[in-house]
N, C-alpha and C. Protein backbone atom coordinates (compact mmCIF):
# COMPACT_ATOMS: atom_id res chain seq x y z
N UNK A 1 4.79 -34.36 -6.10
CA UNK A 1 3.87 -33.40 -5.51
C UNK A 1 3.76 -32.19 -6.42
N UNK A 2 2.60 -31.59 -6.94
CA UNK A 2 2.38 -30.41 -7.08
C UNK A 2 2.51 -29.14 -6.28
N UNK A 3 2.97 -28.06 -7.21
CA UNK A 3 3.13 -26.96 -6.12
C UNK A 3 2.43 -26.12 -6.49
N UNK A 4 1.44 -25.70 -5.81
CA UNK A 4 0.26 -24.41 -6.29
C UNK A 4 0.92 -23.42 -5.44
N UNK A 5 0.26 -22.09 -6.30
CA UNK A 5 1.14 -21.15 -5.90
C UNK A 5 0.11 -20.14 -5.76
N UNK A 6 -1.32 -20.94 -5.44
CA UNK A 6 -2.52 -19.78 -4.84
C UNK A 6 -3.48 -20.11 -5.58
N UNK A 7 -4.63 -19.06 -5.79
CA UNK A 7 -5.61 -18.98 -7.07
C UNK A 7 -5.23 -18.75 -8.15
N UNK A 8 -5.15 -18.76 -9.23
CA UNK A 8 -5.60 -18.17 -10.33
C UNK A 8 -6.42 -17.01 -10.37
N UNK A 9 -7.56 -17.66 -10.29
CA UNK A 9 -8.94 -17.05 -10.64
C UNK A 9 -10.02 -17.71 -10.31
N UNK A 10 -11.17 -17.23 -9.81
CA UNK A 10 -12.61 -17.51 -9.51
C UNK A 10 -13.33 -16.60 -10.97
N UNK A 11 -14.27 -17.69 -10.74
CA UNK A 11 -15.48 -17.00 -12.01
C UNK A 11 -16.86 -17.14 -11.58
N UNK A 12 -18.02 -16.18 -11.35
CA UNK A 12 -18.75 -16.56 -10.70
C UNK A 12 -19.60 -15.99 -11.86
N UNK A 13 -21.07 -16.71 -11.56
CA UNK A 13 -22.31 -16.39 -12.84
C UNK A 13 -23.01 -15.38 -11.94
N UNK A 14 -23.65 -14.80 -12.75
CA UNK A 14 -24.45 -13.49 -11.82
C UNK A 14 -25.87 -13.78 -12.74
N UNK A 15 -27.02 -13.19 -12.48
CA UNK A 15 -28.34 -12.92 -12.65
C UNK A 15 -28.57 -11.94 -13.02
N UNK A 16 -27.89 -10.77 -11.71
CA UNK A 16 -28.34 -9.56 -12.16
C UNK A 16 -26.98 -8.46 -12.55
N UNK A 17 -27.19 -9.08 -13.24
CA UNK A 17 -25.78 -8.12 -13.81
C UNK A 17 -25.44 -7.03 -13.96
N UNK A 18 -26.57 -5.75 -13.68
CA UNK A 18 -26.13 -4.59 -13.26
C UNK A 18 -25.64 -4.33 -12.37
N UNK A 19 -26.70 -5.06 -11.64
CA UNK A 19 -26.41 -4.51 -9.74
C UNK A 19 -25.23 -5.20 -9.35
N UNK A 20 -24.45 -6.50 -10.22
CA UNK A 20 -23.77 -7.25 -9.71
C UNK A 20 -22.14 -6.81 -10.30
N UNK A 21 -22.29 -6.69 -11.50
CA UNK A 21 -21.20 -5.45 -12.08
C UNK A 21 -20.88 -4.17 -11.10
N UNK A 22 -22.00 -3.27 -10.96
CA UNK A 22 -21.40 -2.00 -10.16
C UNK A 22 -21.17 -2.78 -8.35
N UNK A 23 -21.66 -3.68 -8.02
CA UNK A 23 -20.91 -4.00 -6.68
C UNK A 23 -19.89 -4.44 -7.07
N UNK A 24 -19.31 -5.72 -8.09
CA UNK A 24 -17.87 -5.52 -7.94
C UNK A 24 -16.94 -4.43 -8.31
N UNK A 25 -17.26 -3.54 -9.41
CA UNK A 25 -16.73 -2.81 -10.00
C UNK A 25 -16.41 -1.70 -8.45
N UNK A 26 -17.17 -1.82 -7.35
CA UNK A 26 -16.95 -0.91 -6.43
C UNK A 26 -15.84 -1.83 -5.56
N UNK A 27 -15.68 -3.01 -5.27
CA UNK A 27 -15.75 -3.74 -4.18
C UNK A 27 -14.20 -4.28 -4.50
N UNK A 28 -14.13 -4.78 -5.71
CA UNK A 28 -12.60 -5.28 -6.28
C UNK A 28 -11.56 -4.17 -6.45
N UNK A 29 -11.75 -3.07 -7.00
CA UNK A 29 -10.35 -2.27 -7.09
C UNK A 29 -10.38 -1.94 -6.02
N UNK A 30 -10.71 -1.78 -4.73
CA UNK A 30 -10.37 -1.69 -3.28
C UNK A 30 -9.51 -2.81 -2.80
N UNK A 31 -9.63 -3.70 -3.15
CA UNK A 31 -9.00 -5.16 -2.91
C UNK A 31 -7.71 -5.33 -3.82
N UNK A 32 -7.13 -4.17 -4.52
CA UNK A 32 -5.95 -4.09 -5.35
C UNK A 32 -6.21 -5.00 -6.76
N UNK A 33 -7.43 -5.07 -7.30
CA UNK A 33 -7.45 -5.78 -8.49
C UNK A 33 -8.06 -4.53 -9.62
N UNK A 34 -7.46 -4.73 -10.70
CA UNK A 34 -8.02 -3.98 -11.81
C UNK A 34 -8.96 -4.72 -12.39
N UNK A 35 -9.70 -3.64 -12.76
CA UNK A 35 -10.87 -4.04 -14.37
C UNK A 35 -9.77 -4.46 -15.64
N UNK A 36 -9.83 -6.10 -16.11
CA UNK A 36 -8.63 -5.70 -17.11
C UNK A 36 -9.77 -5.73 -18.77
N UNK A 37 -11.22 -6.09 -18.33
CA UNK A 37 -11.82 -6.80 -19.26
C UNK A 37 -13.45 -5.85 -19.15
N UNK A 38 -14.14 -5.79 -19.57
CA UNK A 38 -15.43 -5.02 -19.41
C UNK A 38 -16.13 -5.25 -20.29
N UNK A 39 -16.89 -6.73 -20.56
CA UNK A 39 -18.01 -6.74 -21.76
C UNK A 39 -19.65 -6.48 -21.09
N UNK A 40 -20.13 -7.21 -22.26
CA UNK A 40 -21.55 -7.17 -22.14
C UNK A 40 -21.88 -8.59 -21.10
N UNK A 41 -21.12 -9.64 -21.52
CA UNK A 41 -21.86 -10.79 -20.85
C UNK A 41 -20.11 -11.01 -19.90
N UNK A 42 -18.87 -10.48 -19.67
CA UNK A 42 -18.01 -10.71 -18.99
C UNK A 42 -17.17 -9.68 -18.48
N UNK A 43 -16.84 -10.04 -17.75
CA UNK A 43 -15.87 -8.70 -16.97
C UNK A 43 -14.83 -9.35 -15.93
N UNK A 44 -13.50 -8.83 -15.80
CA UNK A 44 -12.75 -9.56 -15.35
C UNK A 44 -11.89 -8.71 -14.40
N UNK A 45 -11.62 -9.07 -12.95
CA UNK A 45 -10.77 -8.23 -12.32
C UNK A 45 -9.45 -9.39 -11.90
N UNK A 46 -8.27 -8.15 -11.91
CA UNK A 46 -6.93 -8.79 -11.40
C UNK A 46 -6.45 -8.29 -10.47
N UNK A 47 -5.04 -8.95 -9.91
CA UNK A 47 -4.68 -8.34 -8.93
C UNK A 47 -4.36 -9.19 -7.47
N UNK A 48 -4.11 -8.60 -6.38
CA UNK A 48 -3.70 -9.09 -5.28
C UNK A 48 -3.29 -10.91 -5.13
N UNK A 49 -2.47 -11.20 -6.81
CA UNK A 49 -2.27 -12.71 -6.64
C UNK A 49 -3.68 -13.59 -7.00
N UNK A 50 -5.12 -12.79 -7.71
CA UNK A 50 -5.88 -13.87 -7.90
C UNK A 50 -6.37 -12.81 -8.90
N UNK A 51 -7.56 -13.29 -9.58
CA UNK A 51 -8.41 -12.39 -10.44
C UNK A 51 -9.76 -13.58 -9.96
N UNK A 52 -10.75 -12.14 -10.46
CA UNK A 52 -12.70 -12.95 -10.09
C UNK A 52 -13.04 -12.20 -11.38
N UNK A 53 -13.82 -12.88 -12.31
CA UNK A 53 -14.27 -12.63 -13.41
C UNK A 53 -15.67 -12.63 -13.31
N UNK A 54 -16.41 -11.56 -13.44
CA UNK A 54 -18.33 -12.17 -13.73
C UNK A 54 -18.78 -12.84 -14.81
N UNK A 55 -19.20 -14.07 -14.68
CA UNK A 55 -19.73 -13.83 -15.94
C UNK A 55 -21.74 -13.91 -16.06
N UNK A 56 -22.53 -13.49 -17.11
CA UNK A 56 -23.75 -13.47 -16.88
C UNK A 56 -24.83 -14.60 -17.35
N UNK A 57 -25.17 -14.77 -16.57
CA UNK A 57 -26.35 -15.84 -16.60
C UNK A 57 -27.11 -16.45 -17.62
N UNK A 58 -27.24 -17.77 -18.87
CA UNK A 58 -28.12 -17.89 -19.46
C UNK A 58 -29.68 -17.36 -19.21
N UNK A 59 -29.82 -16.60 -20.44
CA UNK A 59 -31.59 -15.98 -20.13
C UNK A 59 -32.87 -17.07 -19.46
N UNK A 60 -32.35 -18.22 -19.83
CA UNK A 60 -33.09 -19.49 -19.31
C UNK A 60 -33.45 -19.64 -18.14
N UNK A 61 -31.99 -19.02 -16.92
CA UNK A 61 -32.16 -18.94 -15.67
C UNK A 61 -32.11 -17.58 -15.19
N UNK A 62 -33.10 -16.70 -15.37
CA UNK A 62 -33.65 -15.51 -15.50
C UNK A 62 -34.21 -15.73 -13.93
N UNK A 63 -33.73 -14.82 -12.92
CA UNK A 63 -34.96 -15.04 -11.55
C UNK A 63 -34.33 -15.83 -10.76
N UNK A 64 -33.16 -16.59 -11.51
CA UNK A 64 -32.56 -17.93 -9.71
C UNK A 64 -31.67 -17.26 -9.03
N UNK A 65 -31.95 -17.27 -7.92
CA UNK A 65 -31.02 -16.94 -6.91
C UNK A 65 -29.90 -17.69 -6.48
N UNK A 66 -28.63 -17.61 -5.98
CA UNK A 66 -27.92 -18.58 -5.51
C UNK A 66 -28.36 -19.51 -4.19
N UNK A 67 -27.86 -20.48 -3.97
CA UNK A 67 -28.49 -21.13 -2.58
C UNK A 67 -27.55 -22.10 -2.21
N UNK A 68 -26.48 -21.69 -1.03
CA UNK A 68 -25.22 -22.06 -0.69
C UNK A 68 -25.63 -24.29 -0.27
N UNK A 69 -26.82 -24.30 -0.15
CA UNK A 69 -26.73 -25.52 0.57
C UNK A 69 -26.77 -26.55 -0.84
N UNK A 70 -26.68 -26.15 -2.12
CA UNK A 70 -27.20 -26.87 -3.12
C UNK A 70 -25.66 -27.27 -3.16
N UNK A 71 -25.65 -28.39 -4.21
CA UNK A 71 -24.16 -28.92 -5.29
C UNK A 71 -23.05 -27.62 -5.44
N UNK A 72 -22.19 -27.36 -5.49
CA UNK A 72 -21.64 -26.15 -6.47
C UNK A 72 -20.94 -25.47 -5.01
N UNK A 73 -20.67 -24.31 -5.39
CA UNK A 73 -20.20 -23.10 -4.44
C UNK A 73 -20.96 -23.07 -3.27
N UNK A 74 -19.96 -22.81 -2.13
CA UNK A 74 -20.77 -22.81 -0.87
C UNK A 74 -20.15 -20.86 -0.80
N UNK A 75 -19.35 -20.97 -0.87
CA UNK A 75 -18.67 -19.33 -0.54
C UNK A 75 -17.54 -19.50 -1.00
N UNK A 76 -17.04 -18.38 -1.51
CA UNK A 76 -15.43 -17.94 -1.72
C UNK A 76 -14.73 -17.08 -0.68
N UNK A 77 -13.83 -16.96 -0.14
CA UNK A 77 -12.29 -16.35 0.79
C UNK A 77 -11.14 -16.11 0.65
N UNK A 78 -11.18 -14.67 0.68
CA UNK A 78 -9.98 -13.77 0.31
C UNK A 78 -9.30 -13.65 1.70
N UNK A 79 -7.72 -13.48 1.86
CA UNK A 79 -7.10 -13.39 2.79
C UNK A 79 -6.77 -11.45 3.07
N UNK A 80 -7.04 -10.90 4.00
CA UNK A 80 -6.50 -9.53 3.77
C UNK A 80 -5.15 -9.78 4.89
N UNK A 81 -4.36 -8.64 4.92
CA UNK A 81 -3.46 -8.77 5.32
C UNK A 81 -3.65 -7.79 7.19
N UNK A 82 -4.53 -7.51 7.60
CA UNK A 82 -5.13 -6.79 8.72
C UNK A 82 -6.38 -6.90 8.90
N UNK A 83 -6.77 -6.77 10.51
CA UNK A 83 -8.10 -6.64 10.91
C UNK A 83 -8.26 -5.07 10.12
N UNK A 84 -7.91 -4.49 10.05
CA UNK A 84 -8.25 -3.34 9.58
C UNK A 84 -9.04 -3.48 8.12
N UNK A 85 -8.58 -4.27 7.36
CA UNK A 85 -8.82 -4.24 6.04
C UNK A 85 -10.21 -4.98 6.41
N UNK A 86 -10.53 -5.73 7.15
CA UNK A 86 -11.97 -6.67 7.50
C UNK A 86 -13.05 -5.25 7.57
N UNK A 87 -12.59 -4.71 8.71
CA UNK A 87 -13.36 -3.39 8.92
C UNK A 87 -13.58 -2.40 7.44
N UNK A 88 -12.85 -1.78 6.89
CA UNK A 88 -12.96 -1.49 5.24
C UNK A 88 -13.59 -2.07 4.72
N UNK A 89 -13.37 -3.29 4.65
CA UNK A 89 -14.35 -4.47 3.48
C UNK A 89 -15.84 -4.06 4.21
N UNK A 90 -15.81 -4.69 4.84
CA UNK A 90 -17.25 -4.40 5.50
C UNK A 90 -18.01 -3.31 5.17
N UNK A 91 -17.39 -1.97 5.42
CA UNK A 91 -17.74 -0.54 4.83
C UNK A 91 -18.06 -0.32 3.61
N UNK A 92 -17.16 -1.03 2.67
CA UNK A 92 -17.54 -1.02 1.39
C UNK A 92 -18.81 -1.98 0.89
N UNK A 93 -18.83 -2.84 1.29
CA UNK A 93 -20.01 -3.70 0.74
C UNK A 93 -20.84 -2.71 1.14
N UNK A 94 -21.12 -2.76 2.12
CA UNK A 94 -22.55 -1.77 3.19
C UNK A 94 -22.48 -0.70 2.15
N UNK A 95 -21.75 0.35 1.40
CA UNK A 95 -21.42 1.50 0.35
C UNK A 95 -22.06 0.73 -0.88
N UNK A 96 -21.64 -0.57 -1.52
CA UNK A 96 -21.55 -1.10 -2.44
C UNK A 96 -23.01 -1.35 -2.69
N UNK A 97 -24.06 -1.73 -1.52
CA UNK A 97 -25.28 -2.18 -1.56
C UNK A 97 -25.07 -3.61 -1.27
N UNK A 98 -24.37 -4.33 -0.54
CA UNK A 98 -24.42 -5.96 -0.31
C UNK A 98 -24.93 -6.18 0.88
N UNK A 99 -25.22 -7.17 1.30
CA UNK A 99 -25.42 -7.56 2.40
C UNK A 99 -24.68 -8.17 3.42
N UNK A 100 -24.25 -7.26 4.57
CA UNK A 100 -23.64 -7.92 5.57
C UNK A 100 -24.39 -9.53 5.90
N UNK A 101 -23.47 -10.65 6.26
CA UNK A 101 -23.93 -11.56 6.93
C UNK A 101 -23.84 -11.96 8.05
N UNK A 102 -22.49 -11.55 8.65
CA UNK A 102 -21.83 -11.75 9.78
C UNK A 102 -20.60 -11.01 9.87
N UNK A 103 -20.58 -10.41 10.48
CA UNK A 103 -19.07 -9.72 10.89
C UNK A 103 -19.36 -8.12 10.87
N UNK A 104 -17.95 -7.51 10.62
CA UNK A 104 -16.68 -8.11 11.24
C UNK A 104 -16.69 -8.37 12.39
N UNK A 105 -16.22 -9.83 12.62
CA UNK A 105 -16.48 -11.11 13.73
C UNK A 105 -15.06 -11.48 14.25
N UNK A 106 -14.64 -12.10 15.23
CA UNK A 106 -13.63 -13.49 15.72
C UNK A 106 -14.29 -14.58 15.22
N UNK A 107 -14.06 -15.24 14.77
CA UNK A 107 -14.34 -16.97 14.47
C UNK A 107 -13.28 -17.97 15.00
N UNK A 108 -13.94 -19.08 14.96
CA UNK A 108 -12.84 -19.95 16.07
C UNK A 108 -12.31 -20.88 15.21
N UNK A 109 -12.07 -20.76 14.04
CA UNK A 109 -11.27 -21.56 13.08
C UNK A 109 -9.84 -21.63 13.38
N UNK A 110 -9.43 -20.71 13.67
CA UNK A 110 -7.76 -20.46 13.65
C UNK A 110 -7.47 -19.47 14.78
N UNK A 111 -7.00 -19.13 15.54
CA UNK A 111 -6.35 -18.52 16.65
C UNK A 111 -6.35 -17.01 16.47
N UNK A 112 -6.91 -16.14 16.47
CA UNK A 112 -7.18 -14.85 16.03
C UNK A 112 -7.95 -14.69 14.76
N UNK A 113 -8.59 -15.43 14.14
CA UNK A 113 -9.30 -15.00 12.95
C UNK A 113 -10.24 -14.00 13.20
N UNK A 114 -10.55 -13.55 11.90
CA UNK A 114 -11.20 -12.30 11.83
C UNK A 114 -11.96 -12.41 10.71
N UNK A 115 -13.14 -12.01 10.66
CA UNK A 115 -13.59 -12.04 9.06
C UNK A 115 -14.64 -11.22 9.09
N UNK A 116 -15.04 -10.87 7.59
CA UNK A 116 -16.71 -10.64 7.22
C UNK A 116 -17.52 -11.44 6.04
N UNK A 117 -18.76 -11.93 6.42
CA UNK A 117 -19.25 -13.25 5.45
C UNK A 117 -20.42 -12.07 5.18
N UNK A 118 -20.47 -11.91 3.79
CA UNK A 118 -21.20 -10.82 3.13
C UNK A 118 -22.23 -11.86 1.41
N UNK A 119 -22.93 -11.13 1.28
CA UNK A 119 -23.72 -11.62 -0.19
C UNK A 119 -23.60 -10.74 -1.19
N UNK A 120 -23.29 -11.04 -2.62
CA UNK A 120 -23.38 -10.07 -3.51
C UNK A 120 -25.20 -9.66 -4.01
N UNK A 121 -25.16 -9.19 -5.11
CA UNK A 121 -26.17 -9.03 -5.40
C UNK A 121 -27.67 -9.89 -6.06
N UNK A 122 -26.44 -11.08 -6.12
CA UNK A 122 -27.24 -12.27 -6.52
C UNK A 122 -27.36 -13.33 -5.50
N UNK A 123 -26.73 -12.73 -4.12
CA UNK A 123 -26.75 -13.55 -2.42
C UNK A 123 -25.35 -14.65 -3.16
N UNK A 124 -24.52 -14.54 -3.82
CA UNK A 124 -23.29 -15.32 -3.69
C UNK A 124 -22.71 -15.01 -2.35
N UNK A 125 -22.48 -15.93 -1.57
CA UNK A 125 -21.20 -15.16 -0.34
C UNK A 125 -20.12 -15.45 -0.79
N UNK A 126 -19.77 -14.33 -0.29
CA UNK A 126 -18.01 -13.91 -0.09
C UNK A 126 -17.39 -13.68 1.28
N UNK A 127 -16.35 -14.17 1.51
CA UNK A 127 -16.08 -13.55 2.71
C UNK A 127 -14.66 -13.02 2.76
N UNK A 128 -14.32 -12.14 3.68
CA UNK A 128 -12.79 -11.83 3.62
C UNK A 128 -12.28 -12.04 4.64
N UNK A 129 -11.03 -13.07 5.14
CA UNK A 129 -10.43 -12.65 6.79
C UNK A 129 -9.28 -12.70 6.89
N UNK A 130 -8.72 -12.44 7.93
CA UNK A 130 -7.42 -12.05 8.36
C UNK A 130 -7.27 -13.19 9.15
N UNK A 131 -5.89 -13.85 9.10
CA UNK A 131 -5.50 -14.73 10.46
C UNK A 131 -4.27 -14.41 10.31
N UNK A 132 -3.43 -14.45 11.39
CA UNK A 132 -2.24 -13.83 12.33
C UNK A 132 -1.41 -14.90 12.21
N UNK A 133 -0.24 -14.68 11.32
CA UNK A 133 0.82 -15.80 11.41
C UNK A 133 0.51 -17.35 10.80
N UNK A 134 0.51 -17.91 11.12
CA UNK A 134 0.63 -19.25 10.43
C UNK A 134 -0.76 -19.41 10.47
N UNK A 135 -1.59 -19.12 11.41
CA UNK A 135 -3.13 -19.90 11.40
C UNK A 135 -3.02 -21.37 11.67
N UNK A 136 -4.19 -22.06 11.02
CA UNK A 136 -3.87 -23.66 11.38
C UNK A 136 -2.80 -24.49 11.00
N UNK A 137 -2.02 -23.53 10.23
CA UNK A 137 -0.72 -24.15 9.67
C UNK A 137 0.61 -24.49 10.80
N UNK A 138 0.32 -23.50 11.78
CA UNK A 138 1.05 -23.60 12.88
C UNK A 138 0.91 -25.02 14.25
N UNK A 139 -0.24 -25.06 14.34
CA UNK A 139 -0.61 -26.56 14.96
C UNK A 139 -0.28 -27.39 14.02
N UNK A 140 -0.53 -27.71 12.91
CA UNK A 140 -1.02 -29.16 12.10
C UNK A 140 -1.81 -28.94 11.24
N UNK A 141 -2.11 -29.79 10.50
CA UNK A 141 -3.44 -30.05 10.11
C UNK A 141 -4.32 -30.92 10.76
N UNK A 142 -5.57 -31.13 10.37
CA UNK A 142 -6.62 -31.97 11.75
C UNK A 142 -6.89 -31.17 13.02
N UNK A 143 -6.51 -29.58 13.14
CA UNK A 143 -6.49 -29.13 14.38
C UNK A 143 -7.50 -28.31 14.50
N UNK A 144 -8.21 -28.04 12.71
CA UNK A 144 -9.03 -27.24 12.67
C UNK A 144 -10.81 -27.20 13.34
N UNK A 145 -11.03 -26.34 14.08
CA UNK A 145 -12.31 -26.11 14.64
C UNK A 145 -13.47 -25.47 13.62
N UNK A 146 -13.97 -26.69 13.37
CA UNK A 146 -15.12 -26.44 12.27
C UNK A 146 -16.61 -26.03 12.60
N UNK A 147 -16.54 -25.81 14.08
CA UNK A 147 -17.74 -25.32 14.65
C UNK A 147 -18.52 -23.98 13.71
N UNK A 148 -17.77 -23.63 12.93
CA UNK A 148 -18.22 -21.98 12.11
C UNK A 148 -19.36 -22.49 11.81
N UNK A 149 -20.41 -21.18 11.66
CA UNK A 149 -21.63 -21.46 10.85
C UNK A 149 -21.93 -20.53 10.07
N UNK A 150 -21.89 -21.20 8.73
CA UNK A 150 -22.15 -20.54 7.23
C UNK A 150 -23.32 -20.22 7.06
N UNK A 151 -23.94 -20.46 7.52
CA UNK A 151 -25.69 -20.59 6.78
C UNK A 151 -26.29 -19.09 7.03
């Protein structure tokens, strides 16, 4: 058996890379990650046990938006350690210029969850939530209620 010991790192492509730079550049060192990297076409944050790197878009695909129902990324999820921090996150995107999608919510995935499902500037979602103690780890696995809706 392998033993993972979390993320690494996420790397996501952006479009608009201004607007998508100064939202993370606002949105990640709140989340305990540093800027360790700052180019023209990459930028890289660390921290809280993972790092998210931007990187920017071939000029080719100039104008595409993301679109969760295609091949590829549906959303990425960060764990915070409090409902409190859901509420913050939330504040900051809304500061940052993102778009709330849902939350801060209960969801019925896990037994107290909490979250906020937000879009960056290129509509990537992100979401952040809190669950209380073990989560579905505490039933089993197979116990999970997949009723959520992403869309």
């Amino acid at each position: 058996m392998i033993d993972i010991n979390g993320m690494a790192h996420l790397v996501v492509t952006v479009n608009k890379w201004a607007e998508a730079t100064a939202f993370y550049k606002k949105l990640l060192p709140e989340m305990g990650m540093k800027l360790v990297f700052d180019g023209d076409e990459f930028c890289y944050h660390v921290g809280a046990r993972t790092a998210i790197g931007l990187n920017r878009a071939a000029p080719e695909h100039a104008g595409e938006t993301f679109d969760q129902t295609r091949v590829g990324l549906h959303h990425f999820c960060l764990r915070a350690r409090s409902r409190e921090d859901i509420d913050r996150t939330a504040e900051l995107v809304k500061e940052a210029g993102g778009a709330i999608v849902r939350g801060p919510m209960e969801g019925a995935w896990a037994p107290g969850y909490y979250y906020v499902l937000f879009e960056d500037p290129d509509g990537l979602r992100f979401e952040v939530n809190h669950v209380p103690g073990q989560g579905v780890l505490k039933e089993g696995l197979g116990k999970i209620d997949s009723g959520g809706d992403y869309s």
